[in-house]
Protein backbone atom coordinates (compact mmCIF):
# COMPACT_ATOMS: atom_id res chain seq x y z
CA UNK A 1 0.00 0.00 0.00
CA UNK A 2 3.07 2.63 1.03
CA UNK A 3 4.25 2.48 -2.61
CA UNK A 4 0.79 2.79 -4.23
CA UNK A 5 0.53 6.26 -2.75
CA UNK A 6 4.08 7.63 -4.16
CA UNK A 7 3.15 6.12 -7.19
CA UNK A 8 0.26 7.84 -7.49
CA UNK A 9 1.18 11.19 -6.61
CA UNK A 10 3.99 10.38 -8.97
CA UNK A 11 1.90 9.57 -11.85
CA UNK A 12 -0.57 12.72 -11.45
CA UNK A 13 2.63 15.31 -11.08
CA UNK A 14 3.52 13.19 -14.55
CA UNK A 15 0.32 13.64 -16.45
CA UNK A 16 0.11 17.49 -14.87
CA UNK A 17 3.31 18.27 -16.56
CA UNK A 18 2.40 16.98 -19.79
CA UNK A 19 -0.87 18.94 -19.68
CA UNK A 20 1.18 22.43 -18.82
CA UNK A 21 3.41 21.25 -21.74
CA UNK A 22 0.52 20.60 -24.09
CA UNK A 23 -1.39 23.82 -22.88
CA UNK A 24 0.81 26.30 -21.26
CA UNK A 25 -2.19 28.41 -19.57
CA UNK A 26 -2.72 25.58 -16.84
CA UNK A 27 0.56 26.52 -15.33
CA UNK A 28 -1.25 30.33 -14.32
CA UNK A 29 -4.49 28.43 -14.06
CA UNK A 30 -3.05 25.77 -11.49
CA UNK A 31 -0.11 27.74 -9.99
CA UNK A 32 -0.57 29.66 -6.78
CA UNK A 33 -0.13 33.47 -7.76
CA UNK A 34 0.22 35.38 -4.34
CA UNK A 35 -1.68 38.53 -5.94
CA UNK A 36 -4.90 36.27 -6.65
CA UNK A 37 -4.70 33.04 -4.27
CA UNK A 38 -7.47 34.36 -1.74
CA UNK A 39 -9.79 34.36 -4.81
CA UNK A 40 -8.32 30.84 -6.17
CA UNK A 41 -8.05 28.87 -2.75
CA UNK A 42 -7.42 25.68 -4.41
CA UNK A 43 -4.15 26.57 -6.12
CA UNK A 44 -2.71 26.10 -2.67
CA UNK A 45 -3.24 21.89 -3.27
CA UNK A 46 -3.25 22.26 -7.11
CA UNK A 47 -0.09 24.28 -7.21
CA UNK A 48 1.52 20.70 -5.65
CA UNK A 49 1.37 19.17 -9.39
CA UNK A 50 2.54 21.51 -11.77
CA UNK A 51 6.78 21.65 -12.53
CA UNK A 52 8.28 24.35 -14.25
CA UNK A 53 10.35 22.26 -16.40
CA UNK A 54 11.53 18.42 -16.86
CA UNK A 55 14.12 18.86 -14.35
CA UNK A 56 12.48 20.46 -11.35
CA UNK A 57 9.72 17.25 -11.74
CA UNK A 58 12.39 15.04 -11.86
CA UNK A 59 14.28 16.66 -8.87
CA UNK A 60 10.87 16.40 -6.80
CA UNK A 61 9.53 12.66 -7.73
CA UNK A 62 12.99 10.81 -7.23
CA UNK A 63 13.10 12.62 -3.82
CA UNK A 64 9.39 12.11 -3.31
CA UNK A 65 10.32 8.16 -4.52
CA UNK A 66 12.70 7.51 -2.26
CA UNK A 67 12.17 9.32 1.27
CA UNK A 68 8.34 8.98 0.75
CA UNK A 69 8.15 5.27 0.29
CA UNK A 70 11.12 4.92 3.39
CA UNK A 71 8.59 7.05 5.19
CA UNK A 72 5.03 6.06 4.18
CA UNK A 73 6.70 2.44 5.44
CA UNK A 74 7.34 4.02 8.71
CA UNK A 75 3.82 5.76 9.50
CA UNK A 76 1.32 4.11 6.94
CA UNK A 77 -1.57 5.36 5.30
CA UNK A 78 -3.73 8.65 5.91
CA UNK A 79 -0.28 9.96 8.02
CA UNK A 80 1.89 10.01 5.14
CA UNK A 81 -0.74 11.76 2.87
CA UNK A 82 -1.57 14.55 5.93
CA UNK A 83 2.18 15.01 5.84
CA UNK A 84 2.74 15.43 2.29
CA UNK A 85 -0.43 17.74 1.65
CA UNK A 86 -0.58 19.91 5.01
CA UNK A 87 3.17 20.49 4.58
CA UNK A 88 2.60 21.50 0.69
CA UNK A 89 -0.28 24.00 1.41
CA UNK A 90 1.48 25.37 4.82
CA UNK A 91 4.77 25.35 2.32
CA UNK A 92 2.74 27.43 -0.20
CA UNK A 93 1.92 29.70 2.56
CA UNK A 94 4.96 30.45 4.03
CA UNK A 95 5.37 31.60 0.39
CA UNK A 96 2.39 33.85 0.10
CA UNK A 97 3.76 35.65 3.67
CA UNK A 98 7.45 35.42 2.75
CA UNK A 99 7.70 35.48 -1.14
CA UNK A 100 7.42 38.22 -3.86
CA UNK A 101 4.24 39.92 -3.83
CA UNK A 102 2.83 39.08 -7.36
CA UNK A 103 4.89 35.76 -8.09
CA UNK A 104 3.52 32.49 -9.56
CA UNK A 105 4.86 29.51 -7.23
CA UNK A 106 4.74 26.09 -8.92
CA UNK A 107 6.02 22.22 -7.71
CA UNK A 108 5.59 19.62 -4.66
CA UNK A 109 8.80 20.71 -3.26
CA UNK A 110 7.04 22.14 -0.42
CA UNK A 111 5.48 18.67 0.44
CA UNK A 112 8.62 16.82 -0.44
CA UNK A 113 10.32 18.67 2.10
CA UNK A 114 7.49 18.07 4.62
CA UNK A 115 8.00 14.18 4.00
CA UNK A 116 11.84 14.98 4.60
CA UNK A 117 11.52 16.66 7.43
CA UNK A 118 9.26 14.06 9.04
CA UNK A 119 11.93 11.19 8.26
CA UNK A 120 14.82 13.31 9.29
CA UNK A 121 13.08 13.62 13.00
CA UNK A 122 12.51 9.71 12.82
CA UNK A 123 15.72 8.33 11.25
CA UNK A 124 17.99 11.35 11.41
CA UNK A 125 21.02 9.07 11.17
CA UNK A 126 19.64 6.97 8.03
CA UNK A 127 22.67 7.26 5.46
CA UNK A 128 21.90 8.41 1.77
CA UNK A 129 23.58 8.79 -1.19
CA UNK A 130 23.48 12.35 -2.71
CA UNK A 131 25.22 12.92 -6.09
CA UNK A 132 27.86 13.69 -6.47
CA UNK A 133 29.03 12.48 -3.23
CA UNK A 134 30.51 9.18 -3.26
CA UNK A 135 29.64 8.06 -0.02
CA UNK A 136 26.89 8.04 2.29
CA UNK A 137 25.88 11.03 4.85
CA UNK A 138 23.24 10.88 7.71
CA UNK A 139 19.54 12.36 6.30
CA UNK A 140 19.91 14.80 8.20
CA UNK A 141 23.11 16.33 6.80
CA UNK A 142 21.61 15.77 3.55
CA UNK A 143 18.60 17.80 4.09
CA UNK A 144 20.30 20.57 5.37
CA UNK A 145 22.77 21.15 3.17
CA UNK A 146 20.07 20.76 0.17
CA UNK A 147 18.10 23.39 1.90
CA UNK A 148 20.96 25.57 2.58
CA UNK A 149 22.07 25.02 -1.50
CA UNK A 150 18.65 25.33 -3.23
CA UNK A 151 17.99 28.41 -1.03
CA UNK A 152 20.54 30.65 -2.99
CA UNK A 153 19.56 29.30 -6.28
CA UNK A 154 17.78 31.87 -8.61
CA UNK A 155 13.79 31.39 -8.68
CA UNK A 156 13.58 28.52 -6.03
CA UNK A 157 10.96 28.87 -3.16
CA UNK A 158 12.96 28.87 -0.40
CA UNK A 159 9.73 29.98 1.69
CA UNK A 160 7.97 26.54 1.11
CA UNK A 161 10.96 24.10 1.50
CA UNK A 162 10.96 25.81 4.91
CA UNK A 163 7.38 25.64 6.07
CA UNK A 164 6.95 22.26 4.76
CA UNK A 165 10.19 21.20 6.22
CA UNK A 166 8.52 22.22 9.81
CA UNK A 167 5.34 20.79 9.06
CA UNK A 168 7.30 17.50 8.47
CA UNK A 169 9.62 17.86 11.79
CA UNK A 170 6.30 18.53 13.51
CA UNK A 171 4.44 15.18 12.26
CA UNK A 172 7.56 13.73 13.15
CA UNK A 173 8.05 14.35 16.24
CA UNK A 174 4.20 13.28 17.19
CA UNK A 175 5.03 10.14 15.13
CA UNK A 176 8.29 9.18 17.42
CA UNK A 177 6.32 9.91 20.32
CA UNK A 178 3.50 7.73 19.48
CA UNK A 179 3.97 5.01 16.87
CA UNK A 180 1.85 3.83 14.44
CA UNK A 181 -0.77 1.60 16.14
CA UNK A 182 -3.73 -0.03 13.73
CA UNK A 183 -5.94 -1.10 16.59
CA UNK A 184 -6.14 2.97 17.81
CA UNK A 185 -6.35 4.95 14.51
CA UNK A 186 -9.53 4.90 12.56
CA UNK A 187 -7.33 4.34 9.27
């Protein structure tokens, strides 16, 4: 079941960025614009499926492949997919409060930073590979340094790596302090 969800999200971030490819007007109609988002409320969740280009999807759903299916193993069902959509829309706005005033923000990173953040706080010591590095680092290292790095690249919304990386520590934190238990959680 934990993979079915990343693939899923996987596979509608896929067919989003071939529609914003085919018609270039969903990117403004799906994309949360922080001039107009009060009278388009659902571009905070929509926002979570467009990519501005081939490599910023492919950046998110490898990431999103391999710490959300380590995590969704960890805390099962309707926890992962709080974690991934509360920390996207609290992500997106961190970005409405922090970001340019009439910018278009697009991309899951917020989430996939939420879904880091929440494995970080449970397996902060997990070693990963990150290219080009040719040996493993804890998580934790990892996700700080990428934060720290994609925060001074040009047009990268630093604002929603941050709030979803909170929104993550947060769920994780609850989750270490009281594992997954089937018997006690309606899902």
């Amino acid at each position: 079941m934990s993979v079915v969800s990343i693939f899923v999200l996987i596979s509608i971030n896929v067919v989003v960025y071939f529609a914003t490819l085919v018609n270039g007007q969903l990117i403004y109609d799906l994309g949360l614009q922080t001039a107009t988002w009060t009278e388009q409320p659902w571009t905070l969740v929509t926002n979570l499926f467009v990519h501005g280009g081939l490599w910023h999807l492919f950046a998110n759903m490898i990431t999103l492949f391999f710490f959300g299916t380590y995590l969704s193993s960890l805390i099962k069902g309707a926890r992962f997919w709080l974690v991934y959509f509360i920390g996207g829309i609290v992500g997106n706005l961190f970005f409405v409060l922090l970001g340019s005033e009439n910018a278009i923000v697009i991309g899951a990173s917020g989430a996939v930073f939420a879904v880091a953040g929440s494995l970080t706080v449970l397996r902060p010591n997990l070693r990963v590979y990150i290219f080009p590095l040719p040996a493993p680092i804890p998580l934790w290292v990892a996700i700080a340094g990428s934060f720290v790095i994609l925060s001074f690249l040009p047009n990268v919304a630093w604002q929603a790596h941050l709030g979803g990386f909170i929104v993550g520590a947060v769920a994780g934190g609850f989750f270490r302090r009281r594992p997954y238990k089937r018997s006690r959680l309606p899902w």
